[in-house]
Protein backbone atom coordinates (compact mmCIF):
# COMPACT_ATOMS: atom_id res chain seq x y z
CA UNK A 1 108.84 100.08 126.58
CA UNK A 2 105.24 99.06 126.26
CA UNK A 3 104.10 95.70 125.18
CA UNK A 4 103.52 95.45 121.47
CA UNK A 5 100.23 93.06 120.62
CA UNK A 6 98.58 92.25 117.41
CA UNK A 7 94.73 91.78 117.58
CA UNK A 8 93.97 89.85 114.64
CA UNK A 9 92.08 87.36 113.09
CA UNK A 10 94.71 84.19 111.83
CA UNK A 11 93.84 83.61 108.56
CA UNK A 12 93.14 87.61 107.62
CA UNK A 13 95.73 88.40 105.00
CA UNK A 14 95.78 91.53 106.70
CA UNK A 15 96.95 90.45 109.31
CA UNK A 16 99.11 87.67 107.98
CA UNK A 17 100.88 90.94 106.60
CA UNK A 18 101.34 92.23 109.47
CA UNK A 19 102.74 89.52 111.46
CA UNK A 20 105.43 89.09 107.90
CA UNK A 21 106.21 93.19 108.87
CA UNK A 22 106.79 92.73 112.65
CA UNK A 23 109.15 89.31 112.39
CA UNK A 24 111.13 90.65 109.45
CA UNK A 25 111.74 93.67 111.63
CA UNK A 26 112.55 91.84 114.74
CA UNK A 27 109.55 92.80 116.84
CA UNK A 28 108.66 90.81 119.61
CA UNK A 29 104.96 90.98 120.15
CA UNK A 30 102.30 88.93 121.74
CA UNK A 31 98.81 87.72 119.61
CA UNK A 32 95.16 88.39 120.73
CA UNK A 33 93.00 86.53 118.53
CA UNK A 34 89.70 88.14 117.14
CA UNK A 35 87.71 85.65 115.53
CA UNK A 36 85.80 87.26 112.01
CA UNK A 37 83.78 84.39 112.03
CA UNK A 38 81.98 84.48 115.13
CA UNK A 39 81.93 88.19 114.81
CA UNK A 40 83.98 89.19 117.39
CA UNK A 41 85.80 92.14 115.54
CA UNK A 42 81.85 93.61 116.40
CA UNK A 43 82.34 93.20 120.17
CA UNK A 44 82.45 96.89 122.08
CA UNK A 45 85.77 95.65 123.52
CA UNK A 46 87.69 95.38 120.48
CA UNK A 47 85.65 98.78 119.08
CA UNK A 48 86.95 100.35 121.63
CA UNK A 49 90.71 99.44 120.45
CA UNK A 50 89.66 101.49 117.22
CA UNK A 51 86.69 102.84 115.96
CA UNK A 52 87.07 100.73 112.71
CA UNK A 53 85.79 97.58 114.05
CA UNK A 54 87.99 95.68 112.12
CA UNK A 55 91.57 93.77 112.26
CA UNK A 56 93.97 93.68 112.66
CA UNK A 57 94.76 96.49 115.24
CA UNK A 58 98.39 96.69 116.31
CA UNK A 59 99.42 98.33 119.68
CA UNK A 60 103.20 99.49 119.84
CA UNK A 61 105.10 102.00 121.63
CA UNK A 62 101.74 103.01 123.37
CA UNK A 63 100.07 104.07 120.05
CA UNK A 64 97.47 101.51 118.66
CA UNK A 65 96.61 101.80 114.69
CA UNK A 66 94.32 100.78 112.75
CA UNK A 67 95.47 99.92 109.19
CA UNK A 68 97.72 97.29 107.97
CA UNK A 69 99.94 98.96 105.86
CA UNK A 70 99.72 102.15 108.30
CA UNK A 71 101.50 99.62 110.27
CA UNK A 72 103.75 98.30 108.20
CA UNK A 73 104.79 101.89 107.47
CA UNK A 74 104.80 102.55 111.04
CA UNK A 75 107.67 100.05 111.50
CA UNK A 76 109.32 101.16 108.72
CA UNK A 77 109.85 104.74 109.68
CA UNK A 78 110.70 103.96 113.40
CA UNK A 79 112.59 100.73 112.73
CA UNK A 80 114.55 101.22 109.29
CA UNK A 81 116.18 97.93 109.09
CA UNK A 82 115.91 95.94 106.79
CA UNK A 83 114.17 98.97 105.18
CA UNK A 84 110.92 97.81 102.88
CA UNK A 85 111.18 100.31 100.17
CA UNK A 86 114.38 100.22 97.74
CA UNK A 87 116.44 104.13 97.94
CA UNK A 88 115.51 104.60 94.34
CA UNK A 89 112.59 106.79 93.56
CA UNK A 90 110.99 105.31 90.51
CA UNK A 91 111.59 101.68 92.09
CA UNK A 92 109.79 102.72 95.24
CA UNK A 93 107.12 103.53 92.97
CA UNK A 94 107.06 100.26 91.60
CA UNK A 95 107.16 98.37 94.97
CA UNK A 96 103.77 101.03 96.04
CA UNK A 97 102.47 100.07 92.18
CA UNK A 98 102.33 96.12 92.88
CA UNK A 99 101.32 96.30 96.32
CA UNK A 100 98.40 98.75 95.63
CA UNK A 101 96.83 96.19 92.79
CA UNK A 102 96.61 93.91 96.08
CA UNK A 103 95.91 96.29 98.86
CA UNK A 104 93.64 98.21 96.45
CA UNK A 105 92.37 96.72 93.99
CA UNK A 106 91.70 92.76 95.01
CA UNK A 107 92.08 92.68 98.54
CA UNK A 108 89.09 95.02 99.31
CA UNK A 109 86.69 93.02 97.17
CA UNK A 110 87.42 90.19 98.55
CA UNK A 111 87.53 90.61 102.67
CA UNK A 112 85.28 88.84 104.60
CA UNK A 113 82.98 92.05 105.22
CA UNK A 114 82.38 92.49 101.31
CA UNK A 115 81.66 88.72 101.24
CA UNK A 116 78.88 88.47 103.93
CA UNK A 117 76.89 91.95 102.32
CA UNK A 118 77.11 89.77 99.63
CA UNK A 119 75.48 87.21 101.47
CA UNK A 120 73.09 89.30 103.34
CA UNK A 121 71.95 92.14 100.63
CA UNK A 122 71.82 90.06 96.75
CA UNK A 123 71.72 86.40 98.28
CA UNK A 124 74.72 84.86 97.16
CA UNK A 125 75.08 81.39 98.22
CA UNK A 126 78.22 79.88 98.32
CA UNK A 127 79.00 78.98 94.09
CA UNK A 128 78.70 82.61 93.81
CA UNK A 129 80.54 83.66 96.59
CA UNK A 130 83.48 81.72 94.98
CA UNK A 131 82.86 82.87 91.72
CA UNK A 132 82.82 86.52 92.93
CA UNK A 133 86.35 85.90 94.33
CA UNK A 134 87.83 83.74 91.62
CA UNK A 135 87.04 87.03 89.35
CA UNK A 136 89.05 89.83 91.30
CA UNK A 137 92.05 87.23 92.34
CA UNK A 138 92.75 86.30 88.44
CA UNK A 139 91.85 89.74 86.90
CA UNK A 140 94.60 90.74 89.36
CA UNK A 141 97.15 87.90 89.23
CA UNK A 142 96.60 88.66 85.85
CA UNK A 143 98.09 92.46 85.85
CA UNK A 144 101.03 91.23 88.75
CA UNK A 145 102.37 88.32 86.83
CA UNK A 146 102.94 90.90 84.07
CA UNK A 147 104.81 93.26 86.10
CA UNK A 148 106.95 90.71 88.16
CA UNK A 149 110.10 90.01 86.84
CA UNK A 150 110.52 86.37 84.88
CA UNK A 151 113.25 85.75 86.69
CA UNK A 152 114.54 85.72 91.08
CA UNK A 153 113.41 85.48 94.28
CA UNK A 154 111.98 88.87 94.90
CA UNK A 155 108.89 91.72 93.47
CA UNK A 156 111.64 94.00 93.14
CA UNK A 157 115.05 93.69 93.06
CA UNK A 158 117.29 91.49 95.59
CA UNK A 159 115.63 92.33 98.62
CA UNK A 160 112.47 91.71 100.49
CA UNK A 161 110.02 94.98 99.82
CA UNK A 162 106.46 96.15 100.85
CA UNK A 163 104.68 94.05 97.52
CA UNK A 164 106.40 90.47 98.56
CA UNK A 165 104.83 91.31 102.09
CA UNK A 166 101.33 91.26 100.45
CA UNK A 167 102.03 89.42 97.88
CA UNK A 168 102.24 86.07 100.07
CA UNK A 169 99.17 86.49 101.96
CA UNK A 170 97.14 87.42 98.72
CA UNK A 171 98.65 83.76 96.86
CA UNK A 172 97.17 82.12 100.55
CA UNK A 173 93.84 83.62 100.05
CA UNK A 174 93.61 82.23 96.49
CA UNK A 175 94.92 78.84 97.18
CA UNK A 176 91.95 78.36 99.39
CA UNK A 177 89.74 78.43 96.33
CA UNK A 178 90.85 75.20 94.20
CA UNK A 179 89.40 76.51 90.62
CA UNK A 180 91.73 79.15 90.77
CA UNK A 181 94.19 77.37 88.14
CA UNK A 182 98.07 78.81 90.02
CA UNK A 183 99.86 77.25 87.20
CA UNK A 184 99.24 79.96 85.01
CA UNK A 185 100.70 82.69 87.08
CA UNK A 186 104.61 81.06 87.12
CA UNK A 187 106.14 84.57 88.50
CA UNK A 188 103.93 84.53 91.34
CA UNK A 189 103.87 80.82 92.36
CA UNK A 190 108.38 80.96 91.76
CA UNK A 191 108.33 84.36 93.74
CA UNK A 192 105.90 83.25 96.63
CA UNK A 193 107.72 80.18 97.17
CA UNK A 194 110.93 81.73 97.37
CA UNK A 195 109.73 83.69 100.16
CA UNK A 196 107.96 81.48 102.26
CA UNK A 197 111.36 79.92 102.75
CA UNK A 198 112.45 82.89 104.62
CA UNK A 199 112.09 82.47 108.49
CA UNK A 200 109.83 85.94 108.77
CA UNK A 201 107.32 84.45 106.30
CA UNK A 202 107.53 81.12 107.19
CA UNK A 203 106.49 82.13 111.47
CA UNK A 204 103.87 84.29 110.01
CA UNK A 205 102.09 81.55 107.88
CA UNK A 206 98.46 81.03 109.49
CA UNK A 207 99.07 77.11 109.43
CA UNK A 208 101.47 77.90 112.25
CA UNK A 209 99.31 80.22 114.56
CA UNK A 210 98.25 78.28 117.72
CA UNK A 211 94.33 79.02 116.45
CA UNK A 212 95.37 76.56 113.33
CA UNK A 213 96.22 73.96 115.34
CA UNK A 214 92.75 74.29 117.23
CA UNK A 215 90.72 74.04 113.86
């Protein structure tokens, strides 16, 4: 079997959510780093891993993709254990409901390519940068800590499901912006700290890629 690597930028929560899928699945696979900040995701070698230019890009069984959660499904389907959806219908829906106000609705406003044309087409400097992101993180922490249960470990249920996998990354992202008041978001902040006790979360933290270490 072919080599499974993960071309990815450390700190993308994208990717972060990726690395969460592939260790809770048991997937060994090696890192390339791609560096968003010095634009490398731009470079014709990594366009020519996928047309989107962007990361991360995961190569396994000798098919590369291009999506996160393409991938995370892709994992799913060929490796079904632990599976990431729950067998009931309407609580699948759920799981898809909560991850899709990250992958959907705050996620894309905030990524680094939405942040520069930010930069480069209306000026922002960097108050409003922060501003701009502080907005879409607690208008959407706002709708998850009312669907999360009050209670457990988990999104959903007793069991590790698609929306803790983004869930985790999306809390790191806001942590890195200090006027983002956590505290009133209790669900979240008992929830993500449940699972970053869990090996598969834990490995895939950016604090302990190797590029951390090199900051």
């Amino acid at each position: 079997m072919s080599e499974t690597i993960l071309y990815g930028y450390w700190r993308s929560s994208a990717t972060y959510r990726t690395r969460i899928a592939l260790n809770l699945k048991g997937v060994s696979y090696r890192t390339v780093g791609v560096h968003l900040l010095k634009d490398e995701q731009t470079s014709p070698e990594h366009v020519a891993r996928h047309p989107s230019g962007r990361v991360p890009i995961l190569e396994i069984d000798g098919h590369r993709i291009g999506q996160s959660m393409a991938m995370i499904d892709y994992l799913d389907e060929t490796r079904p254990e632990p599976p990431l959806l729950p067998r009931d219908a309407y609580l699948r829906a759920h799981v898809r409901d909560l991850k899709d106000q990250i992958v959907a609705d705050i996620h894309p406003l905030n990524n680094t390519s939405t942040l520069a044309r930010l930069r480069s087409q209306f000026g922002a400097d960097d108050a409003g940068i922060a501003s701009w992101y502080e907005h879409w993180i607690v208008r959407g922490f706002n709708v998850l800590e009312q669907m999360l249960p009050s209670s457990g470990d988990f999104c959903v249920g007793n069991a590790v499901t698609l929306a803790d996998i983004v869930l985790v990354p999306q809390v790191a992202n806001a942590r890195r912006y200090p006027q983002i008041d956590l505290t009133k978001f209790p669900n979240i902040v008992r929830i993500d700290a449940a699972l970053q006790k869990l090996q598969a979360f834990h490995d895939a933290a950016p604090a302990q890629q190797p590029e951390a270490k090199q900051q």
